[in-house]
C-alpha atoms as a PDB file:
ATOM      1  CA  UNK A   1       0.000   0.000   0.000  1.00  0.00           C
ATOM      2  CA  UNK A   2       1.739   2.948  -0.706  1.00  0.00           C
ATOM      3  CA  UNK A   3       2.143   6.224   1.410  1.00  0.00           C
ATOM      4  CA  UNK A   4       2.995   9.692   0.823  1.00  0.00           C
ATOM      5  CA  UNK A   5       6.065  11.141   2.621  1.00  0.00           C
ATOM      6  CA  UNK A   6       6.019  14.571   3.695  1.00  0.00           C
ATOM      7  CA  UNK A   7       7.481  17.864   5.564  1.00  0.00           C
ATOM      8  CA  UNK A   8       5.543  20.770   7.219  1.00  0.00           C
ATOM      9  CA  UNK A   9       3.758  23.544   4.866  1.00  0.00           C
ATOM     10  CA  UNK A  10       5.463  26.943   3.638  1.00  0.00           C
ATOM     11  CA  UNK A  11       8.773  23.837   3.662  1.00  0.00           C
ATOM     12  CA  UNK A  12      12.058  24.689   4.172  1.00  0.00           C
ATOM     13  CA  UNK A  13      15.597  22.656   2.892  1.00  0.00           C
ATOM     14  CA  UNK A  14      15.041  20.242   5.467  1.00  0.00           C
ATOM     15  CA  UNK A  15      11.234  20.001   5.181  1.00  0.00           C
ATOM     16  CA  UNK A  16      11.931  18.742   1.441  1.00  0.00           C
ATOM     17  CA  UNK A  17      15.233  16.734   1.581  1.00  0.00           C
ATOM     18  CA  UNK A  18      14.616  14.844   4.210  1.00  0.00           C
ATOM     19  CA  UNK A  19      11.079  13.642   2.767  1.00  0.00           C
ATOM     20  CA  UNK A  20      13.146  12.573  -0.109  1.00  0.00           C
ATOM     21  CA  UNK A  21      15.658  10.998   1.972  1.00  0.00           C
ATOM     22  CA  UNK A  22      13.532   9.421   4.175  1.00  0.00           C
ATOM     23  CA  UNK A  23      11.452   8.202   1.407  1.00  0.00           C
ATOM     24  CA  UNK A  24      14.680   6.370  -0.331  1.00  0.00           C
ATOM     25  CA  UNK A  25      15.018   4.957   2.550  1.00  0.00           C
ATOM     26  CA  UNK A  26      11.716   3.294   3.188  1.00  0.00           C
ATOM     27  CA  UNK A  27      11.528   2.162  -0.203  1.00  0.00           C
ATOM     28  CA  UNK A  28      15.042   0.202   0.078  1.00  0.00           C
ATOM     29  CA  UNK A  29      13.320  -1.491   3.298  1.00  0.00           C
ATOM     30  CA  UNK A  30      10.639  -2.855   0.917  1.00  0.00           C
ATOM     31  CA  UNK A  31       8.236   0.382   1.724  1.00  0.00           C
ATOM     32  CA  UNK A  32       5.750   1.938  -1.625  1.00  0.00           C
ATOM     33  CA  UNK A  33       6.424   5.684  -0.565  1.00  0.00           C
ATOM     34  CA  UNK A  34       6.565   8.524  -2.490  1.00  0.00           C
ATOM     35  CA  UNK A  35       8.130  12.136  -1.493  1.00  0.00           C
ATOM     36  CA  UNK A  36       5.630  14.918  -1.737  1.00  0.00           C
ATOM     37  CA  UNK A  37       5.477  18.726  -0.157  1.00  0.00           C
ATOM     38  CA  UNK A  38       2.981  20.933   1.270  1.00  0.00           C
ATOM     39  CA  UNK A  39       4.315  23.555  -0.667  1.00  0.00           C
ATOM     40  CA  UNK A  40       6.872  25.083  -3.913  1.00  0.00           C
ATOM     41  CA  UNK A  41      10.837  25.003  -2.330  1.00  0.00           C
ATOM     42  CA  UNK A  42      12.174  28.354  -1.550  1.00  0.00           C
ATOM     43  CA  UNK A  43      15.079  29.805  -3.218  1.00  0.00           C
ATOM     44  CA  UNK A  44      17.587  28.111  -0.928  1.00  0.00           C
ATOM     45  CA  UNK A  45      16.049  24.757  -1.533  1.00  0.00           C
ATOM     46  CA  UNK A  46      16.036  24.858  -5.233  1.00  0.00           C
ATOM     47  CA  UNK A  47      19.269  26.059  -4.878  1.00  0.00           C
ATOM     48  CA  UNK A  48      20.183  22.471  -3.485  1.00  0.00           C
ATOM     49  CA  UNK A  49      18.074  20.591  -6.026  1.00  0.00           C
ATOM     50  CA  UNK A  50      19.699  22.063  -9.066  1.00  0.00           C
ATOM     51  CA  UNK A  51      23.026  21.586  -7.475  1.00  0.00           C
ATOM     52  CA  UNK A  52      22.660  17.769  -7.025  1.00  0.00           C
ATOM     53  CA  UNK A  53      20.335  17.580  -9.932  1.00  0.00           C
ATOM     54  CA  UNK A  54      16.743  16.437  -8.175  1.00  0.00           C
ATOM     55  CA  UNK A  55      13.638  17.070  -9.019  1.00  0.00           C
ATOM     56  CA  UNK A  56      11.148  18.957  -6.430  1.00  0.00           C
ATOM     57  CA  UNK A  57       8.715  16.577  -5.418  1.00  0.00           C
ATOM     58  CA  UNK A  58       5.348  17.654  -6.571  1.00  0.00           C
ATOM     59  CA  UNK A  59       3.031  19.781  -4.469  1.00  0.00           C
ATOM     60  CA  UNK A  60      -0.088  18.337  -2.735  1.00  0.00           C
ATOM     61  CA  UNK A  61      -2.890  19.895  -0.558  1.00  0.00           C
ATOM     62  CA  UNK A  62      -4.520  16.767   0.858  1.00  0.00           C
ATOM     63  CA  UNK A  63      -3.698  13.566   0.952  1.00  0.00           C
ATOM     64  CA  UNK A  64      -6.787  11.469   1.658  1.00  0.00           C
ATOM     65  CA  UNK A  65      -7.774  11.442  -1.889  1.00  0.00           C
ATOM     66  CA  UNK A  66      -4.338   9.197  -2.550  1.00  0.00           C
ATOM     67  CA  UNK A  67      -3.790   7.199   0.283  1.00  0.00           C
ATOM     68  CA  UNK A  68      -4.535   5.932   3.398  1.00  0.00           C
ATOM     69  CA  UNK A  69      -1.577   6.269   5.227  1.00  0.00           C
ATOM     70  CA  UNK A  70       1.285   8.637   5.493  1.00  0.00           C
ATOM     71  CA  UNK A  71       4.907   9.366   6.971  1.00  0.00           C
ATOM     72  CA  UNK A  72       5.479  13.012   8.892  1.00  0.00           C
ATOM     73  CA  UNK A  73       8.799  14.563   8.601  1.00  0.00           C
ATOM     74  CA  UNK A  74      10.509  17.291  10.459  1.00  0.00           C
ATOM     75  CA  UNK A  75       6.889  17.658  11.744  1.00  0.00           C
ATOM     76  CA  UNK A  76       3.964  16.190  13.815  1.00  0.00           C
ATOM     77  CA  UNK A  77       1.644  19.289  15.191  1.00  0.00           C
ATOM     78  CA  UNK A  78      -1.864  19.382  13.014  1.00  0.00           C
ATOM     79  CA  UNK A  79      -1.737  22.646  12.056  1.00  0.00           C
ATOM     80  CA  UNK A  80       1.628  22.445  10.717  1.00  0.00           C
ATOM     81  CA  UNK A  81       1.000  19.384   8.745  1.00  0.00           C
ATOM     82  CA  UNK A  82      -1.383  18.628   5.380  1.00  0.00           C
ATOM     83  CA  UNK A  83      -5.256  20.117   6.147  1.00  0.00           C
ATOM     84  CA  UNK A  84      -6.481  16.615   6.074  1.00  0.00           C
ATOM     85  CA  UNK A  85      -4.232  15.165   8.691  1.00  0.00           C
ATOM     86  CA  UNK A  86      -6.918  13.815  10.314  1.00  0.00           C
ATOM     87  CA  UNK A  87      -8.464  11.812   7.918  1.00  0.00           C
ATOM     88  CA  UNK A  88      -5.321   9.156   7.203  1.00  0.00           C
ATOM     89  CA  UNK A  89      -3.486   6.792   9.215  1.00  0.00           C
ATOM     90  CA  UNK A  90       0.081   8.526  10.357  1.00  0.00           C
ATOM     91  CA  UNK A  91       2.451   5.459  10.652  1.00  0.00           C
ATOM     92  CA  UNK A  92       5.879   6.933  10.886  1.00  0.00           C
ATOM     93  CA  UNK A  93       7.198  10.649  12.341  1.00  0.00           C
ATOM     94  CA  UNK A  94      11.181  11.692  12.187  1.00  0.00           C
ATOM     95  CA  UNK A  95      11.349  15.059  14.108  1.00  0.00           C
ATOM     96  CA  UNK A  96      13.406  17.165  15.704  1.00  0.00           C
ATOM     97  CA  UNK A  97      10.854  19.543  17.364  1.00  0.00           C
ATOM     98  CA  UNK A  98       8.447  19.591  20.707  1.00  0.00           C
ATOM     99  CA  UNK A  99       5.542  16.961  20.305  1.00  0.00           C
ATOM    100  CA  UNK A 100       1.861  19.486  20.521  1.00  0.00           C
ATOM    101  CA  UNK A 101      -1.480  18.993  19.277  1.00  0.00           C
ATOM    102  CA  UNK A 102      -0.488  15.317  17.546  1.00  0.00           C
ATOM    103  CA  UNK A 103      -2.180  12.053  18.599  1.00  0.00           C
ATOM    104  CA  UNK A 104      -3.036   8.859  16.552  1.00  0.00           C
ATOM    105  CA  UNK A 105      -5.606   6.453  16.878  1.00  0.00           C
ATOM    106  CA  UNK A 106      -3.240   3.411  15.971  1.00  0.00           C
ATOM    107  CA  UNK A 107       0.499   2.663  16.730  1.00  0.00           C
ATOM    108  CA  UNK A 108       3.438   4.390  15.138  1.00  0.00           C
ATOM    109  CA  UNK A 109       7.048   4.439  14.191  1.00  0.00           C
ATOM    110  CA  UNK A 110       8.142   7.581  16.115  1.00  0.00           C
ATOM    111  CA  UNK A 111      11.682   8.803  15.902  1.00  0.00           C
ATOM    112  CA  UNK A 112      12.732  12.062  17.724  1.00  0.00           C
ATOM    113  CA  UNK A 113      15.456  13.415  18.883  1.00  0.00           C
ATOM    114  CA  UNK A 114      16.927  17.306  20.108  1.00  0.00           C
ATOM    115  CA  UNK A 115      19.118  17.263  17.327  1.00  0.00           C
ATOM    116  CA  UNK A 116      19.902  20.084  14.930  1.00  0.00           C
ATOM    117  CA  UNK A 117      17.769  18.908  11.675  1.00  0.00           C
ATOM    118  CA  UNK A 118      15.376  15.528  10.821  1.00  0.00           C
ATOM    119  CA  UNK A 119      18.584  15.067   8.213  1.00  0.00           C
ATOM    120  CA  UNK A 120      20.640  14.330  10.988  1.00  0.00           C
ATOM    121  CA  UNK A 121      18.326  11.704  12.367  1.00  0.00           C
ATOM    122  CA  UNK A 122      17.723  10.064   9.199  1.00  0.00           C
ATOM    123  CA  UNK A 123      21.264   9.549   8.880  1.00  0.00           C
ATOM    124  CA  UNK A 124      21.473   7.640  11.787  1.00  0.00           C
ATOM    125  CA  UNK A 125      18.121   5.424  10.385  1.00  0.00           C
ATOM    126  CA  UNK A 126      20.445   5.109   7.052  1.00  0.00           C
ATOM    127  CA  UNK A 127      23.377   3.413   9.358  1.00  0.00           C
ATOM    128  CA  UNK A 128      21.111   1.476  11.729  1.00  0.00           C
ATOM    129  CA  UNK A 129      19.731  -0.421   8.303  1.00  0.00           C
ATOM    130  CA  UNK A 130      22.722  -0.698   7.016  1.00  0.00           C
ATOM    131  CA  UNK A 131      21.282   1.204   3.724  1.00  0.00           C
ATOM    132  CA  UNK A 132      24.291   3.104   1.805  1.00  0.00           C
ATOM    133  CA  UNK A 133      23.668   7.200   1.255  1.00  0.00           C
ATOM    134  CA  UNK A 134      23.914   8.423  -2.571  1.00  0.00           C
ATOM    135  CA  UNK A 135      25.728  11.024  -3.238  1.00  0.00           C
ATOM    136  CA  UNK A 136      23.065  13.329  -4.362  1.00  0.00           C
ATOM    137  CA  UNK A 137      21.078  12.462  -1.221  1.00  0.00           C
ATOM    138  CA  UNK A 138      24.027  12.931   0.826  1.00  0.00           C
ATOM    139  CA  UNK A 139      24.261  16.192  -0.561  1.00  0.00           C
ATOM    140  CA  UNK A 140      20.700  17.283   0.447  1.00  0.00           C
ATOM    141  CA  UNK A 141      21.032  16.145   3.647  1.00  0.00           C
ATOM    142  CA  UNK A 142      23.613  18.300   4.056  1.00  0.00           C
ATOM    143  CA  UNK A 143      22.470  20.938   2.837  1.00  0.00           C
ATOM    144  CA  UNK A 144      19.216  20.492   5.004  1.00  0.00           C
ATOM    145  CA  UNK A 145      21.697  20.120   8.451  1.00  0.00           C
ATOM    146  CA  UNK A 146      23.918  23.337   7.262  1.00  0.00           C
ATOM    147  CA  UNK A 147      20.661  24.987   7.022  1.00  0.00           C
ATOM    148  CA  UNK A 148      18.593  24.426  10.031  1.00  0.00           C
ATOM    149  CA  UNK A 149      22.152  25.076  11.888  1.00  0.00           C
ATOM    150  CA  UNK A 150      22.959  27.932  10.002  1.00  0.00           C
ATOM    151  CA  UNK A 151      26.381  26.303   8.994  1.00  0.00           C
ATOM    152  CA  UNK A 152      26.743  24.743  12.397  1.00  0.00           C
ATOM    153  CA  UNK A 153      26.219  28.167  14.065  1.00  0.00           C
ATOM    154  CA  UNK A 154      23.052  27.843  15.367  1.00  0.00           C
ATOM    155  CA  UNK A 155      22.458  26.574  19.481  1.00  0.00           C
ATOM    156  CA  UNK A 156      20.208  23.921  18.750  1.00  0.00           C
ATOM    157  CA  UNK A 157      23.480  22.305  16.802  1.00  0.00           C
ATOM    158  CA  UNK A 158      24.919  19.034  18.116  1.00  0.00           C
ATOM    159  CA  UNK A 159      28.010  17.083  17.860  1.00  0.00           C
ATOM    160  CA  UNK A 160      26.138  15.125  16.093  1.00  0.00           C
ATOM    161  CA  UNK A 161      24.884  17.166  13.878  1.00  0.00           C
ATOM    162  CA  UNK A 162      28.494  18.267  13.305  1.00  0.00           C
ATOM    163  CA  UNK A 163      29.737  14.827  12.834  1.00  0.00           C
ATOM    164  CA  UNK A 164      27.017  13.872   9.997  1.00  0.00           C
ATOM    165  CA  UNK A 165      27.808  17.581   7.844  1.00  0.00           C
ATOM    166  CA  UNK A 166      31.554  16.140   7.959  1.00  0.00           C
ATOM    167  CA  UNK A 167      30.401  12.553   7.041  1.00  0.00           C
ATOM    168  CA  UNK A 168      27.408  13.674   4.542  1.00  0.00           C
ATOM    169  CA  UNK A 169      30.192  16.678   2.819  1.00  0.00           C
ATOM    170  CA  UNK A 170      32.517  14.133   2.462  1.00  0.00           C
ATOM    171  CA  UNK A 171      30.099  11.320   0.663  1.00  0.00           C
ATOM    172  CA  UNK A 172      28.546  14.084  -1.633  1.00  0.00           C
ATOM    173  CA  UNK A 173      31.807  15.307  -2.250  1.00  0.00           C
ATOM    174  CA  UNK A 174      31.586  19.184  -1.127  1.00  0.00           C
ATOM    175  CA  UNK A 175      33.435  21.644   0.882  1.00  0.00           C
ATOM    176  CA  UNK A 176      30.733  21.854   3.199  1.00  0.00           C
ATOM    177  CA  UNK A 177      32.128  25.907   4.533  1.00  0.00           C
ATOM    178  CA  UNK A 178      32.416  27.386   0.952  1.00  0.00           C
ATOM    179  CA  UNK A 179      28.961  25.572  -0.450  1.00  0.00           C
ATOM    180  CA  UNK A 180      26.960  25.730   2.830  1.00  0.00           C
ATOM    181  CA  UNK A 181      27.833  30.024   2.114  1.00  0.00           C
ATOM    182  CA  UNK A 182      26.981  29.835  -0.949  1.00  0.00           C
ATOM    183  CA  UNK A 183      24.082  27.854  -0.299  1.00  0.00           C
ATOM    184  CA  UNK A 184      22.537  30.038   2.393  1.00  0.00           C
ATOM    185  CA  UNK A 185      23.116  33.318   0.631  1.00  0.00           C
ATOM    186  CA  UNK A 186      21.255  31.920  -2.162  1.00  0.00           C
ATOM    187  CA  UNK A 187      18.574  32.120   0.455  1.00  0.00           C
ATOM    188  CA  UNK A 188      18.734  35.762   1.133  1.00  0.00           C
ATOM    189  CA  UNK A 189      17.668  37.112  -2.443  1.00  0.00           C
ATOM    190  CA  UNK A 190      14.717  38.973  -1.027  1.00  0.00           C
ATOM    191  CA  UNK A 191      14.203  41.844  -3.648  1.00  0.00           C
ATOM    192  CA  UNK A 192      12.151  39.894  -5.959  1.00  0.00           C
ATOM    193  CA  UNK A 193      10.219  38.607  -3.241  1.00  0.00           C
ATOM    194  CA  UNK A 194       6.793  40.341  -2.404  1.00  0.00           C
ATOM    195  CA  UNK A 195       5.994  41.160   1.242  1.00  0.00           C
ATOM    196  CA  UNK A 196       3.506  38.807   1.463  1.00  0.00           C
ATOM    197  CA  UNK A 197       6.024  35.865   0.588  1.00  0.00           C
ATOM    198  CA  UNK A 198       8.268  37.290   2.958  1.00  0.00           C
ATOM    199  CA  UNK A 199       5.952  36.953   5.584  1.00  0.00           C
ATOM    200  CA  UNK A 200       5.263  32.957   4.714  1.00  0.00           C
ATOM    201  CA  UNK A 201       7.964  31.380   3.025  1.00  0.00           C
ATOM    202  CA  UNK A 202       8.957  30.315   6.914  1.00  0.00           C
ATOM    203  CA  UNK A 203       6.237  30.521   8.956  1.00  0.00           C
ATOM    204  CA  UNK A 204       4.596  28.225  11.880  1.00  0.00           C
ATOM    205  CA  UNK A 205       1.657  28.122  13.817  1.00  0.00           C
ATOM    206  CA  UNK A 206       1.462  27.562  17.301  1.00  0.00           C
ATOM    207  CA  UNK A 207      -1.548  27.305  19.889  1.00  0.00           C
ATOM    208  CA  UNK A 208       0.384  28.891  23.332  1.00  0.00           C
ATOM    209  CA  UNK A 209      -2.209  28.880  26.381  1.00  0.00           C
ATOM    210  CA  UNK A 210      -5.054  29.383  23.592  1.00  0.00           C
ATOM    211  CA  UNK A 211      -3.571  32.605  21.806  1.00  0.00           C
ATOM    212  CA  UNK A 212      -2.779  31.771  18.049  1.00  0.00           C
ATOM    213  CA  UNK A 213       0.605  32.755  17.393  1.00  0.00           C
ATOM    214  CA  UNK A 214       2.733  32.853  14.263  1.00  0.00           C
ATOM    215  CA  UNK A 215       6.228  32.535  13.761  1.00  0.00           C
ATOM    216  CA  UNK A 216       8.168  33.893  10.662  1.00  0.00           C
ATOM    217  CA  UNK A 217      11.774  33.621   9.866  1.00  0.00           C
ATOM    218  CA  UNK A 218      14.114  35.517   7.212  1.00  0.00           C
ATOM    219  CA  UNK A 219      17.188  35.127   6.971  1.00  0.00           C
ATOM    220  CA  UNK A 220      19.340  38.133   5.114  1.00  0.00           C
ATOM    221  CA  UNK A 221      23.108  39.666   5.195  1.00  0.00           C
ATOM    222  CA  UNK A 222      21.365  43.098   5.713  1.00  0.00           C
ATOM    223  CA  UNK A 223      18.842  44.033   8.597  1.00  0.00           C
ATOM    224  CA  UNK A 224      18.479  47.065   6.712  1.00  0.00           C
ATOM    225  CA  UNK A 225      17.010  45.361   3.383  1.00  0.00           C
ATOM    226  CA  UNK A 226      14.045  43.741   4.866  1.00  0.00           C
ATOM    227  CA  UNK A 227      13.384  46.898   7.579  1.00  0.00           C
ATOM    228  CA  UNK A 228      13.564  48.842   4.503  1.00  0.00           C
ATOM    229  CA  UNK A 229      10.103  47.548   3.506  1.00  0.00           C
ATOM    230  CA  UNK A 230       8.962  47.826   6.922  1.00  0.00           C
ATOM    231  CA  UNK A 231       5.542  49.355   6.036  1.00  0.00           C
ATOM    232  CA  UNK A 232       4.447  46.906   3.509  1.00  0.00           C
ATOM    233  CA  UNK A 233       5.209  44.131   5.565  1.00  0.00           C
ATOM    234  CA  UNK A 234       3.339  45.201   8.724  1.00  0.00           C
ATOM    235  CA  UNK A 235       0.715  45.744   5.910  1.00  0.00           C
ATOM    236  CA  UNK A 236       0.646  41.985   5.098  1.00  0.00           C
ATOM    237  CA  UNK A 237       1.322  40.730   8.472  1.00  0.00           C
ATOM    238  CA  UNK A 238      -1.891  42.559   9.282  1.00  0.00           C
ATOM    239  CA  UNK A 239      -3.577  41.476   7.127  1.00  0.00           C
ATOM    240  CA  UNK A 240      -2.547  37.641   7.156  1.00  0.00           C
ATOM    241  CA  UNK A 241      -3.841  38.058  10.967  1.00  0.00           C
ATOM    242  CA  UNK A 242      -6.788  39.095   9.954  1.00  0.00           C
ATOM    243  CA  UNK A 243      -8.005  36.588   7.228  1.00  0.00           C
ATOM    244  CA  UNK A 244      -6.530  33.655   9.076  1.00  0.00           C
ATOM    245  CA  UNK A 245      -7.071  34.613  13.157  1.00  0.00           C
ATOM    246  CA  UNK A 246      -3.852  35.039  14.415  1.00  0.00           C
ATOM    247  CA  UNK A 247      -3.882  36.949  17.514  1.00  0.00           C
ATOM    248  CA  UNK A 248       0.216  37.068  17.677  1.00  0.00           C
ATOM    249  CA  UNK A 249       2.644  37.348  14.495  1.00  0.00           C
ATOM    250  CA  UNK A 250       6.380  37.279  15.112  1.00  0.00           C
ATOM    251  CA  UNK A 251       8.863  38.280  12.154  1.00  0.00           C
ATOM    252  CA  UNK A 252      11.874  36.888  12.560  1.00  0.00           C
ATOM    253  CA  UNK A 253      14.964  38.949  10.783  1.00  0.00           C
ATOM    254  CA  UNK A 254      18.011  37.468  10.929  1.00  0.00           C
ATOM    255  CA  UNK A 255      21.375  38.239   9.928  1.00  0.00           C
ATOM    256  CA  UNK A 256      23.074  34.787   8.628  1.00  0.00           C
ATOM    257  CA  UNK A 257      26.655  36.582   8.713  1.00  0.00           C
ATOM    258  CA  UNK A 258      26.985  37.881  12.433  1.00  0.00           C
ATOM    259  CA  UNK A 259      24.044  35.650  14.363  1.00  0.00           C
ATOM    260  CA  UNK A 260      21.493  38.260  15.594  1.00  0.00           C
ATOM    261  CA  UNK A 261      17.879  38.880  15.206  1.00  0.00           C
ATOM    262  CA  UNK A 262      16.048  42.012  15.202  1.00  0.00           C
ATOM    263  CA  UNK A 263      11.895  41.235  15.946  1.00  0.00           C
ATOM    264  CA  UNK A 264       9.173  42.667  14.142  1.00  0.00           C
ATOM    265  CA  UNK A 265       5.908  42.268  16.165  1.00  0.00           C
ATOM    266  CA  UNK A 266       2.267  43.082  15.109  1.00  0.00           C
ATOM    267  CA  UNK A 267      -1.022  41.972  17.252  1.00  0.00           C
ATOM    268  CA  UNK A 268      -1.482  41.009  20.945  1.00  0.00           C
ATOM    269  CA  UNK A 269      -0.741  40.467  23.483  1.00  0.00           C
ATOM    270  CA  UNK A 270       3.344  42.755  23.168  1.00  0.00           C
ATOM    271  CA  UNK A 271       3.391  42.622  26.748  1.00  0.00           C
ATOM    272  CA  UNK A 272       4.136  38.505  26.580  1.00  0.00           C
ATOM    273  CA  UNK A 273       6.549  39.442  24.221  1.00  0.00           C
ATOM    274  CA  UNK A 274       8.622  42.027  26.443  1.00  0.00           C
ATOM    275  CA  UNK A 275       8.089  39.271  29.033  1.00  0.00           C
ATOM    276  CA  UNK A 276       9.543  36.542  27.011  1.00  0.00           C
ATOM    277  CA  UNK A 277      12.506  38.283  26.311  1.00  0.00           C
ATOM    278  CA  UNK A 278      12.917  40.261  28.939  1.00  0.00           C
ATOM    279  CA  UNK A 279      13.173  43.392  26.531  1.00  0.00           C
ATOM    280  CA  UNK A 280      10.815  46.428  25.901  1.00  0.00           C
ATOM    281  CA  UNK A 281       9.337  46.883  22.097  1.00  0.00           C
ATOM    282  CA  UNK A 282       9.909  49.962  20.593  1.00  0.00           C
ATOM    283  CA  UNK A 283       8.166  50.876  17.769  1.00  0.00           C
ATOM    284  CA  UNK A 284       7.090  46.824  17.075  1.00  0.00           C
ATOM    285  CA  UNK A 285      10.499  46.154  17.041  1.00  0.00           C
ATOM    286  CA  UNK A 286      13.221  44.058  19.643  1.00  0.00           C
ATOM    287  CA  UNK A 287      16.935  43.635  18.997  1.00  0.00           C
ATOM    288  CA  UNK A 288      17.835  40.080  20.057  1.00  0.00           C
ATOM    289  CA  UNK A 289      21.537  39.459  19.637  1.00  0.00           C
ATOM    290  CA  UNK A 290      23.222  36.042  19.022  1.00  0.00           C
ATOM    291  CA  UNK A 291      19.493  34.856  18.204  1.00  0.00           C
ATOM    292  CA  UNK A 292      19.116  32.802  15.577  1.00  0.00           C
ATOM    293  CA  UNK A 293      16.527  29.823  16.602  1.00  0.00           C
ATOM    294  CA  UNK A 294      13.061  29.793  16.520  1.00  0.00           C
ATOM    295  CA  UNK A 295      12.648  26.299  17.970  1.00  0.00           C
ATOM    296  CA  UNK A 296      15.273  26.454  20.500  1.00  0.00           C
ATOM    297  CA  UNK A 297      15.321  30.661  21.024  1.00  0.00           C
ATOM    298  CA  UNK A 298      11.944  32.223  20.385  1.00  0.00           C
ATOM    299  CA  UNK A 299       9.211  29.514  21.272  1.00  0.00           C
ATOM    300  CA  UNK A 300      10.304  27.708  24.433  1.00  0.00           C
ATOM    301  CA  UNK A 301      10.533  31.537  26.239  1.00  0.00           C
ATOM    302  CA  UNK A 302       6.986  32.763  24.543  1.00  0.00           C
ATOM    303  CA  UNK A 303       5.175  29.652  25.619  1.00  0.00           C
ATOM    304  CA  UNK A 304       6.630  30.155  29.071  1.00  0.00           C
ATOM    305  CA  UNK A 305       5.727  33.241  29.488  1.00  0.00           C
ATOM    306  CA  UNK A 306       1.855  32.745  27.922  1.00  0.00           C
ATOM    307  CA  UNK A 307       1.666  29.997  30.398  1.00  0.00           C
ATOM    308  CA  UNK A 308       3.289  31.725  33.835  1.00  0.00           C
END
């Protein structure tokens, strides 16, 4: 019977690899799986797919029409996940993040680990089979751990995250310093990009004591460029809070070159947010330096402070 194999929505490099990865993986087991996404790649990711020549899996927006059953990666809340989430059988889930609003009415394969990227724990599924990593697939995973560490710079990085960049660069054959640069600046090309983009390409939902709250990142080599459109994107952020009830909208800025984060923040309640951080908002905005995380950073001191 096969199953689809997918990342969260608005995907990221490791949202998209590691479906691919994961799904080469099941197959060589004796698995019918196929890789899909819950959205287009970004510019960083298709930077990685034309560099080891794969194609982007195709785009879906349910999957109850295909199949019964499905695999989660670098996932598992519902509102992350595909819209009809609820109407298939989840049998497998490789993740790196907190476990919230996820339960199954049957038994699962359920991998996760605090480690840097999903990429990193599929590596270790890849060894425990005894399954040999491509090239090209080494390559993506790679890429996928260089960029949910931000080339290994990132506090939710592990040693063992750094021990499977070494092992994947050397496999796909890379320098993994000069390509993981290249690779993340590829990233930043934000002046074709509307603000609305902007404001999803990266974002997550999260339910914290009740108040909807959304979380989006960019990553850039210039504060300046983003803040430059400052007005439009409060514009969309607005509006996006509007039409789809979020009470709370974060924008992440962050500058990939010296690891800080300046905080654009639109809806209510600021005051958790000055809490959180322990900073005071002026004008919508907080200057968080040496920030880089959302995961590890940005959610674990909002939801504390929604729930003190």
């Amino acid at each position: 019977m096969k199953e689809l194999v997918f990342g969260h929505k608005n995907p990221d490099t490791d949202a998209i690899v590691a479906a691919k990865a994961y799904s080469y993986l099941q197959n060589k087991l004796g698995a019918d799986t196929e890789a899909v996404a819950l959205g287009e790649p970004n510019e960083e990711t298709q930077f990685v797919l034309d560099y080891f020549n794969e194609p982007a899996p195709r785009v879906i927006k349910t999957a109850s029409n295909e199949v019964d059953a499905v695999m989660l990666i670098d996932h598992n809340e519902a509102q992350q996940s595909v819209a009809d989430i609820k109407d298939v059988q989840v049998t497998h889930v490789v993740d790196h993040h907190r476990i919230a609003n996820f339960e199954t009415s049957a038994p699962l394969y359920y991998h996760a680990e605090p480690l840097g990227c999903s990429s990193t724990i599929i590596l270790k599924e890849f060894k425990q089979h005894g399954v040999e990593v491509p090239a090209n697939i080494a390559g993506m995973m790679l890429s996928a751990i260089i960029s949910d560490t931000l080339l290994l710079k990132s506090p939710t990085t592990t040693d063992e995250d750094v021990a499977a960049v070494k092992e994947l660069a050397k496999i796909a054959g890379v320098d993994y310093e000069k390509y993981g640069l290249d690779m993340l600046k590829a990233g930043t090309n934000l002046a074709s990009k509307s603000d609305e983009t902007l404001i999803s390409q990266d974002a997550k939902s999260f339910d914290m004591n009740g108040t909807q709250v959304r979380v989006d990142q960019i990553n850039t080599v210039d504060l300046n460029e983003v803040f430059d459109r400052e007005d439009g994107l409060r514009a969309a952020i607005e509006k996006q809070n509007k039409e789809n009830g979020y009470d709370l909208f974060l924008l992440m800025v962050t500058n990939i070159l010296n690891s800080d984060t300046r905080l654009l923040v639109v809806g209510e309640p600021q005051s958790v947010v000055e809490q959180a951080f322990g900073k005071k908002l002026e004008d919508n905005k907080m200057d968080l330096p040496g920030v880089v995380s959302r995961k590890k950073q940005i959610v674990p001191p909002l939801e504390a402070a929604f729930n003190a």
